[in-house]
Protein backbone atom coordinates (compact mmCIF):
# COMPACT_ATOMS: atom_id res chain seq x y z
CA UNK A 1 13.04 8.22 40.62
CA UNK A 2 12.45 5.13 38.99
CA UNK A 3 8.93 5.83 37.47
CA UNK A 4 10.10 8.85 35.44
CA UNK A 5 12.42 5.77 32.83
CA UNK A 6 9.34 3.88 33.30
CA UNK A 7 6.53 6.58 31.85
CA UNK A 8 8.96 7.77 28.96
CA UNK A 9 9.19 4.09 27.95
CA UNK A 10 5.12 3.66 28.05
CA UNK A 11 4.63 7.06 26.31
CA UNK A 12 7.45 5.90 23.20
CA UNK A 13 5.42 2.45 23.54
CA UNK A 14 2.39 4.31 23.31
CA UNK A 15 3.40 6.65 20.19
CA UNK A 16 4.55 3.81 18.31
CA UNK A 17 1.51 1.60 19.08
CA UNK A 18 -0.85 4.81 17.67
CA UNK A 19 1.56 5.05 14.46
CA UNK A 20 1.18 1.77 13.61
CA UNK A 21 -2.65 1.27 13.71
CA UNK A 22 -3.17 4.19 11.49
CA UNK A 23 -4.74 2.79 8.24
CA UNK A 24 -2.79 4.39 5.46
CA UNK A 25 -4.70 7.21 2.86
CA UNK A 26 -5.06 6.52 -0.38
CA UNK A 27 -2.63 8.83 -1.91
CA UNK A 28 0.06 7.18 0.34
CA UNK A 29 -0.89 3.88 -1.21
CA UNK A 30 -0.83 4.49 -4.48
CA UNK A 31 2.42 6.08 -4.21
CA UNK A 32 4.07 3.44 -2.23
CA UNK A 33 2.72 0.93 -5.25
CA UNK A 34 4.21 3.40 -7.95
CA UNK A 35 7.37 3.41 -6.75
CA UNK A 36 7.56 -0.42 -6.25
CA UNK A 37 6.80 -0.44 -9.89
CA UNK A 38 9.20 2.07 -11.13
CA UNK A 39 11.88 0.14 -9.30
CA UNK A 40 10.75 -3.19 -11.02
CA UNK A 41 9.88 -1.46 -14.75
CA UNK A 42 13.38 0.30 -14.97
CA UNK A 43 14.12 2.87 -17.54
CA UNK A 44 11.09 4.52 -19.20
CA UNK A 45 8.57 3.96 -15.87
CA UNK A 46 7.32 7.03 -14.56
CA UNK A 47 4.98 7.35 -11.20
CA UNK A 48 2.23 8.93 -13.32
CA UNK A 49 2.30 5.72 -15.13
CA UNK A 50 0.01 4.40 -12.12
CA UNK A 51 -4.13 4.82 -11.97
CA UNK A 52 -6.30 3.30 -9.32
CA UNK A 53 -9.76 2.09 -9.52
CA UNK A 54 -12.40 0.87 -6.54
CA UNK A 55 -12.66 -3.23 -6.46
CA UNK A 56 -16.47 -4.27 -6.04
CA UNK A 57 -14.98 -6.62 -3.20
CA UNK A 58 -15.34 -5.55 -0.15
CA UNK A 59 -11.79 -7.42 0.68
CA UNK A 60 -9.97 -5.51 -1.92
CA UNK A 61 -9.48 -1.71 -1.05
CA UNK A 62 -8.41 -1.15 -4.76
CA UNK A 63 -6.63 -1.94 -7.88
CA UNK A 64 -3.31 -0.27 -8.92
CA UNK A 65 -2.99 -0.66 -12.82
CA UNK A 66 0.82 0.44 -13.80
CA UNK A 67 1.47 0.62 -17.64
CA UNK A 68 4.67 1.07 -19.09
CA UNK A 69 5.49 3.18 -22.65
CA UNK A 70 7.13 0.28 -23.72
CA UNK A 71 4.04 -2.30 -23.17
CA UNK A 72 4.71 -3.76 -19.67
CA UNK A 73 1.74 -3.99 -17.48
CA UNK A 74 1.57 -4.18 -13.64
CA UNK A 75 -1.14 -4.87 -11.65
CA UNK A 76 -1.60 -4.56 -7.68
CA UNK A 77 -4.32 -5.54 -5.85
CA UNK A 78 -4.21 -3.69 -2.29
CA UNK A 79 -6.04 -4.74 1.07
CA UNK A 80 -8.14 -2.70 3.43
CA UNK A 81 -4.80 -1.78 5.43
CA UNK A 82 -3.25 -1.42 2.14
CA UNK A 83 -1.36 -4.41 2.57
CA UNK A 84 -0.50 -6.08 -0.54
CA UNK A 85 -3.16 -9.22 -2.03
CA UNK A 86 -2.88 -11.62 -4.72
CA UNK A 87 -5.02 -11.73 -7.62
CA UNK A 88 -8.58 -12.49 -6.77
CA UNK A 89 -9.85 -15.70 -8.11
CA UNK A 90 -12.90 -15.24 -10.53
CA UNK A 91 -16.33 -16.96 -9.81
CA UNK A 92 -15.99 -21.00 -9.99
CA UNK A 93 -17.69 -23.32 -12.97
């Protein structure tokens, strides 16, 4: 009687465990980006405002470039997991 609580709890434990090592597609980054930018742009910012390239570093998954009609410029630089990074440095002189 006291198993069956105990199994539902490690299957929901289970589930969510699963869910959250799934490594997000591209299309679902990019569009999580977009809208973070439409919400900071305001009026005028669209989501096809938003193209991403490949980063030749193998820590950076790949570069969101946002630009807005009226001139405003936003660009996110995404992890493997899709996490967001900060700008990578350049080379050092």
């Amino acid at each position: 009687m006291f198993f069956i609580p105990f199994a539902g709890l490690v299957v929901v434990a289970g589930i969510v465990g699963y869910r959250m090592g799934q490594v997000p597609g591209e299309t679902e980054i990019i569009n999580r980006y977009a809208a973070i930018y439409v919400s900071m742009a305001g009026e005028g910012a669209a989501l096809t405002d938003c193209a991403a390239t490949v980063h030749p570093d193998p820590a950076v998954r790949m570069v969101i470039n946002c630009a807005n009609p009226n001139g405003l410029t936003t660009t996110f630089y995404v992890g493997p997991r899709g996490e967001a990074l900060p700008e990578p440095a350049g080379p050092a002189i």
